[in-house]
Protein backbone atom coordinates (compact mmCIF):
# COMPACT_ATOMS: atom_id res chain seq x y z
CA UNK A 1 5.12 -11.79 12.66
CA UNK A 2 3.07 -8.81 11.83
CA UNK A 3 3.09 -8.47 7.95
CA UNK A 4 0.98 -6.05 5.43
CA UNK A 5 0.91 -6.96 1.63
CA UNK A 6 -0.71 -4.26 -0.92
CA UNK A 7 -1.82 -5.39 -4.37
CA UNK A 8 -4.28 -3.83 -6.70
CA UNK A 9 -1.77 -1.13 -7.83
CA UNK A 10 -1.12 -0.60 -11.71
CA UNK A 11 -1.79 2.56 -14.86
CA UNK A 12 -4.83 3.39 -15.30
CA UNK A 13 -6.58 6.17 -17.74
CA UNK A 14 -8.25 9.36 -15.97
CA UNK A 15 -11.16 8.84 -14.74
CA UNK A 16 -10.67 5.14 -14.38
CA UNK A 17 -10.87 2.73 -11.49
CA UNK A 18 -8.96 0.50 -9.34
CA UNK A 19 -9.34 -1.52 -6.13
CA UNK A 20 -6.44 -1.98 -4.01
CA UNK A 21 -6.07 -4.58 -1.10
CA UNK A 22 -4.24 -5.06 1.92
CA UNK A 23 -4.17 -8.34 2.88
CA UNK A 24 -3.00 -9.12 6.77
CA UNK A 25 -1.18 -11.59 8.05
CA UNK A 26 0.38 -13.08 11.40
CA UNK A 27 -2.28 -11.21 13.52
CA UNK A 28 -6.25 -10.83 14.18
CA UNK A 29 -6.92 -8.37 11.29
CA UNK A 30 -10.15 -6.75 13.21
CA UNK A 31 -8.06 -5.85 16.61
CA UNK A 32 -6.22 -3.22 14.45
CA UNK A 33 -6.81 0.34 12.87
CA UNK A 34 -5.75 1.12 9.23
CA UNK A 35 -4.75 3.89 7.44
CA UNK A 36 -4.15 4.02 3.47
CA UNK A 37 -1.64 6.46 2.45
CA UNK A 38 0.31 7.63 -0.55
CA UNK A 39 3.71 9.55 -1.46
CA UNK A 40 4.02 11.15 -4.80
CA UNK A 41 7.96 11.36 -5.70
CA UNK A 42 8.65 14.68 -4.38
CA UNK A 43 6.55 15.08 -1.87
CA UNK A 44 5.79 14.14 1.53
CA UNK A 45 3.59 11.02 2.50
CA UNK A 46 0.06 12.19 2.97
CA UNK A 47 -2.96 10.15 4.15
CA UNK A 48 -5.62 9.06 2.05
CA UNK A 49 -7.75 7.31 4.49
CA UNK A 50 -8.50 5.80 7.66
CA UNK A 51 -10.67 2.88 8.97
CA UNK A 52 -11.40 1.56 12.45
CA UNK A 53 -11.02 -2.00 13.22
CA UNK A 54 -14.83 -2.68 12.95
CA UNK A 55 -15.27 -0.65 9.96
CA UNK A 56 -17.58 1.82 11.39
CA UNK A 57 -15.90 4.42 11.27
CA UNK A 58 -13.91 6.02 7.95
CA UNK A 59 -12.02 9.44 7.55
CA UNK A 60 -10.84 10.46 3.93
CA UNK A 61 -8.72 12.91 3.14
CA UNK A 62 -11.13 15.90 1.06
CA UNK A 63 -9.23 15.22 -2.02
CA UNK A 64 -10.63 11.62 -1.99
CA UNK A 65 -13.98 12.02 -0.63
CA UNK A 66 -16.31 11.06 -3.08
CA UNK A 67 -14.26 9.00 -5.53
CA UNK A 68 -12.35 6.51 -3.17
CA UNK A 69 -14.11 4.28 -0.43
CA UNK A 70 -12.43 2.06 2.16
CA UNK A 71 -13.49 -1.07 3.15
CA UNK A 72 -12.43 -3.94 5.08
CA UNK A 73 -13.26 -8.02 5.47
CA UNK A 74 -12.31 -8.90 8.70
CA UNK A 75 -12.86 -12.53 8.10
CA UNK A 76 -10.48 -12.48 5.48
CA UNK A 77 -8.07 -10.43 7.13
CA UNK A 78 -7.91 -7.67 4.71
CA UNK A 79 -8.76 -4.28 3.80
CA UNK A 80 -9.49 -2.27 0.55
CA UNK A 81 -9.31 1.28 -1.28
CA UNK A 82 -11.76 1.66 -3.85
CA UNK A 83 -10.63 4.38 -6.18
CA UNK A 84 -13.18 5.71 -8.57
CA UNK A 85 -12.92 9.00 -10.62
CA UNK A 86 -8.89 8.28 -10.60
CA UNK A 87 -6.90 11.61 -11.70
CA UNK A 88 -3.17 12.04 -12.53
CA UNK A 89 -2.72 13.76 -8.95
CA UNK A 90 -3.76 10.67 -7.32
CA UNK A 91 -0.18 9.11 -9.36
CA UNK A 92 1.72 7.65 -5.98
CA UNK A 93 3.09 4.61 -4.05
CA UNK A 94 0.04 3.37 -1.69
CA UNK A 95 0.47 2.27 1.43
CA UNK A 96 -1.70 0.33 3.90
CA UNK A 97 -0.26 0.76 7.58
CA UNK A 98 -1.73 -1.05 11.07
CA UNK A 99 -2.19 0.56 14.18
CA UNK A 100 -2.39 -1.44 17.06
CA UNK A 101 -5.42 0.21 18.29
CA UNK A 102 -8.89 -0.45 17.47
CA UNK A 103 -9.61 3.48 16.60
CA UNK A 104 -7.61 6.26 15.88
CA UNK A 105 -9.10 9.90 16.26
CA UNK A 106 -9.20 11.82 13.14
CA UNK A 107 -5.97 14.00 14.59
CA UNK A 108 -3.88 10.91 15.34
CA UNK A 109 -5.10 8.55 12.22
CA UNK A 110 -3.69 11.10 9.72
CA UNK A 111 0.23 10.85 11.38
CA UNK A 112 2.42 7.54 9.95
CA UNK A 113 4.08 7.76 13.33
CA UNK A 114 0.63 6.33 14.92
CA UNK A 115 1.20 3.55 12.88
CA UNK A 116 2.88 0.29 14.02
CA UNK A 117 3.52 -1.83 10.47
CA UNK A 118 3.54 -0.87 7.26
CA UNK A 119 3.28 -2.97 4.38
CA UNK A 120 5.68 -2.23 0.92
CA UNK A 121 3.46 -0.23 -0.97
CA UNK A 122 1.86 -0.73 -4.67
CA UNK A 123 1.98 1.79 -7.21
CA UNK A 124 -0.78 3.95 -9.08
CA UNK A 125 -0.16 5.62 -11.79
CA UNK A 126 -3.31 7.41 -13.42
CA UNK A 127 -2.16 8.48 -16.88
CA UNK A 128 -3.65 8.64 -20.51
């Protein structure tokens, strides 16, 4: 069974750093797309990032660029959101989803509904 855990999550002072992972289990981690997203309380959920199976190829939402950089290990079966620069409007629930696709067009990678499995989401809270 497909399964997605998050981890990494926590408070952290502006301007500080985390790394969050999203480790993959009961499946080949490299056959599938991911997408990071977040959901502020309030507000709708909103995609932070997006990375094809191989790695090669990585949107971020403009908000992000710059200060958070996905990654992913494919031998290990997981994938990770550096977040540098961290500000109190990145404060959210983060999510790491799977597509079952390899690649997912910039249009299509930024919709939850293109995603097949979500894991249970860690939360960030950037705060002095």
């Amino acid at each position: 069974q497909l399964q997605l855990v998050e981890s990494g999550g926590g408070l952290v002072q502006p301007g500080g750093s985390l790394r969050l992972s999203c480790a993959a289990s009961g499946f080949t981690g490299d056959y599938y797309a991911i997408g990071w997203f977040r959901q502020a309380p309030g507000k709708e959920r909103e995609v932070v990032s997006c990375i094809s199976s191989s790695g090669g190829s990585i949107y971020y939402v403009d908000s992000v660029k710059g200060r958070f950089t996905a990654s992913r290990d494919n031998a290990k079966n997981t994938v990770y959101l550096q977040m540098n620069s961290l500000k109190p409007e990145d404060t959210a629930v983060y999510y790491c989803a799977a597509a079952g696709v390899r690649y997912l067009v910039q249009a299509l990678c930024i919709m939850p509904d293109e995603y097949d499995v979500w894991g249970q989401g860690t939360q960030v809270t950037v705060s002095s």
